[in-house]
C-alpha atoms as a PDB file:
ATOM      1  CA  UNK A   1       0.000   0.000   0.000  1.00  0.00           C
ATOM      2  CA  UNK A   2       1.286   3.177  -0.874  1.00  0.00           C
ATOM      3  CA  UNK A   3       0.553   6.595   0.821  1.00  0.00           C
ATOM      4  CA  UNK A   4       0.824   9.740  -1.281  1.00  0.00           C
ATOM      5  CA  UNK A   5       0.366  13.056  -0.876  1.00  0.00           C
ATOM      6  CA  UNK A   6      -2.055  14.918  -3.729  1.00  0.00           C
ATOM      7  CA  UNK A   7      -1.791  18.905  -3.121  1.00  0.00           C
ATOM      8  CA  UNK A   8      -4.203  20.941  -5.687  1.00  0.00           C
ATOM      9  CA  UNK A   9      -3.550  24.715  -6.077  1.00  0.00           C
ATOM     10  CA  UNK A  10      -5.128  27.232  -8.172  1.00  0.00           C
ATOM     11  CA  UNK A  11      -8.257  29.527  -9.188  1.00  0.00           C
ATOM     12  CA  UNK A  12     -11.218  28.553  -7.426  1.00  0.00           C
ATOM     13  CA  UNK A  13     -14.409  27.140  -8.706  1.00  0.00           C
ATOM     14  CA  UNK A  14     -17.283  24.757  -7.661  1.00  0.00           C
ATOM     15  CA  UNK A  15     -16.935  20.663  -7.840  1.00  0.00           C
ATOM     16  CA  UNK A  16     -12.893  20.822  -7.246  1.00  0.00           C
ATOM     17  CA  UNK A  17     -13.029  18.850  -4.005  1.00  0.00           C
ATOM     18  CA  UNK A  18     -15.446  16.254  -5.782  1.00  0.00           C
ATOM     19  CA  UNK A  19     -13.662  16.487  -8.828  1.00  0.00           C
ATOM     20  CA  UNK A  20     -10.490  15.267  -7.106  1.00  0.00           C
ATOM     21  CA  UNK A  21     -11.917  12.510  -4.193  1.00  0.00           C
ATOM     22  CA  UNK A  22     -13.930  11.036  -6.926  1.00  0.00           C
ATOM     23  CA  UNK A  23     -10.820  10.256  -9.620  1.00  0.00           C
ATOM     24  CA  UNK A  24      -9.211   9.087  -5.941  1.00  0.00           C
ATOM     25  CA  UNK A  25     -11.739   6.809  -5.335  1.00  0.00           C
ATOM     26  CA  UNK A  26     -12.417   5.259  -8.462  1.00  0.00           C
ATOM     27  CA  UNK A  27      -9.138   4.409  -8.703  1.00  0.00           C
ATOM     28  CA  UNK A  28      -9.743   2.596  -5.146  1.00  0.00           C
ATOM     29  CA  UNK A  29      -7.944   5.591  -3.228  1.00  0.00           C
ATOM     30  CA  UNK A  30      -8.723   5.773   0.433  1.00  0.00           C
ATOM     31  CA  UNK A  31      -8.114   9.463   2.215  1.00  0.00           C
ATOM     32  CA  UNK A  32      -6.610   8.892   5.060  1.00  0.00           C
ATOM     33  CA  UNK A  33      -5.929  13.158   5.675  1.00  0.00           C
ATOM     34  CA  UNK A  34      -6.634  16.031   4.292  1.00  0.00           C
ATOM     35  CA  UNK A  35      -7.187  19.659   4.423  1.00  0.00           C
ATOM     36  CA  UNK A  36      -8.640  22.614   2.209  1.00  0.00           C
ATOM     37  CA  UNK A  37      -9.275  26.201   2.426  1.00  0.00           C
ATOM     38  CA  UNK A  38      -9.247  29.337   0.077  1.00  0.00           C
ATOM     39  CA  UNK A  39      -6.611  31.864   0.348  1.00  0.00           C
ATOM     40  CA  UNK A  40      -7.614  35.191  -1.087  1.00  0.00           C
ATOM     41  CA  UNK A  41     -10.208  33.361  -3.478  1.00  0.00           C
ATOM     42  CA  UNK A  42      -7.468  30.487  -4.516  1.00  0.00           C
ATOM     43  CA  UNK A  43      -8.214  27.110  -4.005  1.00  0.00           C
ATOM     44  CA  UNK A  44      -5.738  24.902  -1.705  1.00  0.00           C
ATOM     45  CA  UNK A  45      -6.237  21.220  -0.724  1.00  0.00           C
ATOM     46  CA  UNK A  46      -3.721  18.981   0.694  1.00  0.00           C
ATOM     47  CA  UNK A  47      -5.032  14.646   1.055  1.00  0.00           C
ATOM     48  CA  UNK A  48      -3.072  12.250   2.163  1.00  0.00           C
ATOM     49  CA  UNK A  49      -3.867   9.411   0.127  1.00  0.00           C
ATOM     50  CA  UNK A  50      -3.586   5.601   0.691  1.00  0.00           C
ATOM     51  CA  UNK A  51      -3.503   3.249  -2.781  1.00  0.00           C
ATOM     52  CA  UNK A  52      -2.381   0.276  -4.485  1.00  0.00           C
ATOM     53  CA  UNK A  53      -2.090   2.148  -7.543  1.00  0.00           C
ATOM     54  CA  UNK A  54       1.430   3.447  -8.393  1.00  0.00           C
ATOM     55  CA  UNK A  55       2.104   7.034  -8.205  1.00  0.00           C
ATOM     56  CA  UNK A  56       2.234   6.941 -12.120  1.00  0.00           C
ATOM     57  CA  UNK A  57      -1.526   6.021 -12.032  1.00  0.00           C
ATOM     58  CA  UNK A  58      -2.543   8.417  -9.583  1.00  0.00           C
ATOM     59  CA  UNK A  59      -0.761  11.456 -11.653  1.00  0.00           C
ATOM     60  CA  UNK A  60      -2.969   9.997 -15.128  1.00  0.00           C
ATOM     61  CA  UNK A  61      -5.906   9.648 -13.206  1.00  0.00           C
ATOM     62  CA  UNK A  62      -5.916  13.343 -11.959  1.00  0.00           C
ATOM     63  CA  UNK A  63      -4.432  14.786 -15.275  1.00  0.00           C
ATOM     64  CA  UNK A  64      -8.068  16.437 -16.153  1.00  0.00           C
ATOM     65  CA  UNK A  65      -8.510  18.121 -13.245  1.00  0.00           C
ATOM     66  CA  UNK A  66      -5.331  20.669 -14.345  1.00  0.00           C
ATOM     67  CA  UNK A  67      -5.800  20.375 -18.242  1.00  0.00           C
ATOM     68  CA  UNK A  68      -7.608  23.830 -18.089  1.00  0.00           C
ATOM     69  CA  UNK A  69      -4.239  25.106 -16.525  1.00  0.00           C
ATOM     70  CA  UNK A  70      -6.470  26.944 -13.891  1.00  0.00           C
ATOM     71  CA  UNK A  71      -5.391  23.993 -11.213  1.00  0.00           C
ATOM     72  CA  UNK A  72      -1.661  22.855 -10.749  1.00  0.00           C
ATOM     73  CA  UNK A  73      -2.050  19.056  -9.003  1.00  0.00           C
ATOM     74  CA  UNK A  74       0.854  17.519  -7.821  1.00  0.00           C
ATOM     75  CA  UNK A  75       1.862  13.799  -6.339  1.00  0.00           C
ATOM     76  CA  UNK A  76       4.006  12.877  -4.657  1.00  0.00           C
ATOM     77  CA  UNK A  77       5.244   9.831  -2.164  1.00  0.00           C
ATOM     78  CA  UNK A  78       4.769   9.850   1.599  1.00  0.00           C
ATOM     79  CA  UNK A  79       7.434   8.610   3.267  1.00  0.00           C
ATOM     80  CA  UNK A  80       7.228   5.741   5.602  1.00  0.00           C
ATOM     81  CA  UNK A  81       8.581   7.031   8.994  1.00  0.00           C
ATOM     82  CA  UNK A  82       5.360   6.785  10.577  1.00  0.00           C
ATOM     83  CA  UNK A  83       3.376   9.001  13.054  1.00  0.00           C
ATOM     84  CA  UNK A  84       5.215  10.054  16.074  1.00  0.00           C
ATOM     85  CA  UNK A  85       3.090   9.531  19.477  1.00  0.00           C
ATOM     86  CA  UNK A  86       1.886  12.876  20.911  1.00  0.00           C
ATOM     87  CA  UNK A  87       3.230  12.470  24.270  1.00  0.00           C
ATOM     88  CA  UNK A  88       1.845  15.983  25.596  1.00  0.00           C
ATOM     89  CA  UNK A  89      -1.617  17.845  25.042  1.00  0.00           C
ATOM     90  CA  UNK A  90      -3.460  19.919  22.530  1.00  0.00           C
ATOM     91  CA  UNK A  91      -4.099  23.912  23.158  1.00  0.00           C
ATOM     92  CA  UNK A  92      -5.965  26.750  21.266  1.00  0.00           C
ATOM     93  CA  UNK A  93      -3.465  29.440  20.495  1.00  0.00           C
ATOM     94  CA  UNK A  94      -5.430  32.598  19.430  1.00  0.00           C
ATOM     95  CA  UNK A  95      -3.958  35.808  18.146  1.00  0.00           C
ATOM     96  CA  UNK A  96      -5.440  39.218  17.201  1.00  0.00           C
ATOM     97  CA  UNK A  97      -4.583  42.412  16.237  1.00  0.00           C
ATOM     98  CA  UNK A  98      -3.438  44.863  14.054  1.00  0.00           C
ATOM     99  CA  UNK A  99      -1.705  43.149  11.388  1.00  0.00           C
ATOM    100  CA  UNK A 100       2.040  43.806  10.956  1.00  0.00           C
ATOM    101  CA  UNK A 101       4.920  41.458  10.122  1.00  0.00           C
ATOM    102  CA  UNK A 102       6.114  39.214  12.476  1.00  0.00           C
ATOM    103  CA  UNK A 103       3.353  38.086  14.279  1.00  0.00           C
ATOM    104  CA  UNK A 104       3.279  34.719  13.236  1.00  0.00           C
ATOM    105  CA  UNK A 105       7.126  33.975  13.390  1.00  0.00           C
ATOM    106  CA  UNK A 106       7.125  35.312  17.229  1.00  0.00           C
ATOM    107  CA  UNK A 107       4.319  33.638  18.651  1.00  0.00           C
ATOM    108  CA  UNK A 108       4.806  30.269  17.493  1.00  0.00           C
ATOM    109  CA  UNK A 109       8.548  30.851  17.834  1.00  0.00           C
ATOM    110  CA  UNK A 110       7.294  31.233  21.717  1.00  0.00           C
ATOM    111  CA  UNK A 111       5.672  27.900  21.298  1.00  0.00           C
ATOM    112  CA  UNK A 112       8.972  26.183  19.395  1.00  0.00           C
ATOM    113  CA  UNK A 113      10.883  27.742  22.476  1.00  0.00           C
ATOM    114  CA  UNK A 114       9.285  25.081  24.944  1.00  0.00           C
ATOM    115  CA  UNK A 115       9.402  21.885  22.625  1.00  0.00           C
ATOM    116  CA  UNK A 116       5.427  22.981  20.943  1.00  0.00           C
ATOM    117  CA  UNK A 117       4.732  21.768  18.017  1.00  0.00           C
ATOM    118  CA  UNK A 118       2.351  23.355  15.688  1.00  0.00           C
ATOM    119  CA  UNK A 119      -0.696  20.632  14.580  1.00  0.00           C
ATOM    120  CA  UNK A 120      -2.845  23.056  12.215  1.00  0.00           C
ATOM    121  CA  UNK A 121      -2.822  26.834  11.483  1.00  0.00           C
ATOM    122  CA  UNK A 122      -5.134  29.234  10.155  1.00  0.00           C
ATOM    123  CA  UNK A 123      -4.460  33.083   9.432  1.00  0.00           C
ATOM    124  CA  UNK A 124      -6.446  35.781   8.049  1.00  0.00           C
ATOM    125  CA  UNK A 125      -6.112  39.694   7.206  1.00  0.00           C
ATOM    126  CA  UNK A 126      -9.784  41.091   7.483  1.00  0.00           C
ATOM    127  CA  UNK A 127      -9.226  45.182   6.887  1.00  0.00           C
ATOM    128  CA  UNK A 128      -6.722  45.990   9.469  1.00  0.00           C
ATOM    129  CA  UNK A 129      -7.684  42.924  11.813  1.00  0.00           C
ATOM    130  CA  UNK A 130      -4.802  40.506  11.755  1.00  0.00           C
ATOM    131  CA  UNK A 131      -6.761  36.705  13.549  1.00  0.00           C
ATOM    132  CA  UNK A 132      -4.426  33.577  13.562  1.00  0.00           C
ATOM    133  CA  UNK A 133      -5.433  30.656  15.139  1.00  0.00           C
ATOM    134  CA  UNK A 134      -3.468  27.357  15.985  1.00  0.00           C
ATOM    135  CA  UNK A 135      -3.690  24.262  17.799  1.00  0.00           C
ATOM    136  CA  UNK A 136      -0.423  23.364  19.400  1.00  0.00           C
ATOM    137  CA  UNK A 137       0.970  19.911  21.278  1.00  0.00           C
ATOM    138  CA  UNK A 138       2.330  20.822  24.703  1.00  0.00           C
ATOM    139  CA  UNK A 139       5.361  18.755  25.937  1.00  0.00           C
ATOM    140  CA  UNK A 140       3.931  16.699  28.973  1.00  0.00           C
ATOM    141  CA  UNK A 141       5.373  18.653  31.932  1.00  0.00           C
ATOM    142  CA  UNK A 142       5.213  22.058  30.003  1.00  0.00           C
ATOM    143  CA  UNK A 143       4.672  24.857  32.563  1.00  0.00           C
ATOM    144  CA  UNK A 144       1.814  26.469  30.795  1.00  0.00           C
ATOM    145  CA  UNK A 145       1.076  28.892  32.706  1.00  0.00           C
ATOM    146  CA  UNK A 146       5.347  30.596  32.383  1.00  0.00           C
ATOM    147  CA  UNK A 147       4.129  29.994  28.261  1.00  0.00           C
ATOM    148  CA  UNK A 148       1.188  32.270  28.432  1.00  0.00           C
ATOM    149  CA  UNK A 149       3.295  34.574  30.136  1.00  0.00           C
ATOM    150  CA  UNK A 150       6.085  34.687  27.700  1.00  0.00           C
ATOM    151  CA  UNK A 151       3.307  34.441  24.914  1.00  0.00           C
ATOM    152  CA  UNK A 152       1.819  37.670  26.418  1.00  0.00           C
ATOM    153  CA  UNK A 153       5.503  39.755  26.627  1.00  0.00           C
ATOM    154  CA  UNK A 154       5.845  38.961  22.639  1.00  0.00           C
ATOM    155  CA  UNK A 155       1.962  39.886  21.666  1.00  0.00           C
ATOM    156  CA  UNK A 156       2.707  43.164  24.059  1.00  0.00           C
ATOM    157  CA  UNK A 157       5.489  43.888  21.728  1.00  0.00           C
ATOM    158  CA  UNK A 158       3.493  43.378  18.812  1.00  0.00           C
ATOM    159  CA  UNK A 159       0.589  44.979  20.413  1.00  0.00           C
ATOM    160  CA  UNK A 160      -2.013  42.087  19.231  1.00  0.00           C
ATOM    161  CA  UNK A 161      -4.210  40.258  22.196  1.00  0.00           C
ATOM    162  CA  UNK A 162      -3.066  35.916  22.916  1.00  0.00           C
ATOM    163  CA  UNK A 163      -5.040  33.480  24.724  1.00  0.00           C
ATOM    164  CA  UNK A 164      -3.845  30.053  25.441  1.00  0.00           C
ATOM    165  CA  UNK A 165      -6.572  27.200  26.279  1.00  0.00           C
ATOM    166  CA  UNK A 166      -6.511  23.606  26.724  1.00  0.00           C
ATOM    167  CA  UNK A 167      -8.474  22.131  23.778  1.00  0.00           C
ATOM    168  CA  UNK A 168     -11.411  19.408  24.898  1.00  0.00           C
ATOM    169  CA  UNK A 169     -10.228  16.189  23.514  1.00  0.00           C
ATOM    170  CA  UNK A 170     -13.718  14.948  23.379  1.00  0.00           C
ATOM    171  CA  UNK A 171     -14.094  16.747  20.684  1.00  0.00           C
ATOM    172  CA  UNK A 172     -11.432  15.507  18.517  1.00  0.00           C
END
């Protein structure tokens, strides 16, 4: 079984997402991740993509979707190294303010600084307003609350608001 990553980038219009997961799955292609959004109106999709087929098949398969040139698809392997174990806990990092650069690089640099890692991340510029949102894993034994202090000195210096919480694994 081979695991492949599909990433589809381009002008936006309606059917992509079933466009794509249907040549997948008639060629017997199980999802196994993925994500999507629109940045600025383009279209962005990332699947993780288990198949027998070989990557050859999987390119020929999803040729139409980018024959209009409006869509670059690419494939490519995924290696085998498997999923490390999350050995500490999810948290809601939320950020907000007026948007400058840096924001993003400090914050999460905060987060690198104890051993975080960074599980998904969304941005967005509305006007002036400057939102980014990420879930972060904790090392177990992270003193949280010495993070959300050192998370508030760099959003002081950026002036933008933080807020660290635990996220409810119930609902994952």
């Amino acid at each position: 079984m081979a695991l492949l990553a599909v990433t589809v980038l381009g002008t936006d219009r309606p059917g992509i997402v079933a466009e794509v997961t249907g040549y997948l799955s008639r060629l017997g292609g199980n999802l196994e991740d993925s994500t999507m959004t629109l940045l600025r109106g383009h279209f962005a999709m990332v699947l993780v993509v288990s198949t027998e087929r070989a990557l050859s098949d999987v390119e020929a398969a999803l040729a139409p979707v980018s024959a209009d040139g409006s869509l670059d698809v690419s494939v490519r392997p995924v290696p085998e190294a498997g999923v490390a174990a999350v050995s500490g806990a999810p948290y809601l990092l939320s950020v907000h303010g007026g948007d400058r650069p840096g924001i993003v690089s400090s914050m999460l640099g905060v987060v690198a600084g104890v051993g975080g890692s960074v599980t998904d991340l969304t941005t967005r510029l509305s006007g002036d307003l400057y939102v980014l949102v990420a879930e972060v894993d904790l090392p177990t034994g992270t003193d949280v609350a010495a993070l959300h202090r050192a998370l508030r000195v760099a959003a002081e210096s950026l002036d933008v608001d933080v807020s660290l919480r635990p996220v409810d694994t119930d609902l994952l």
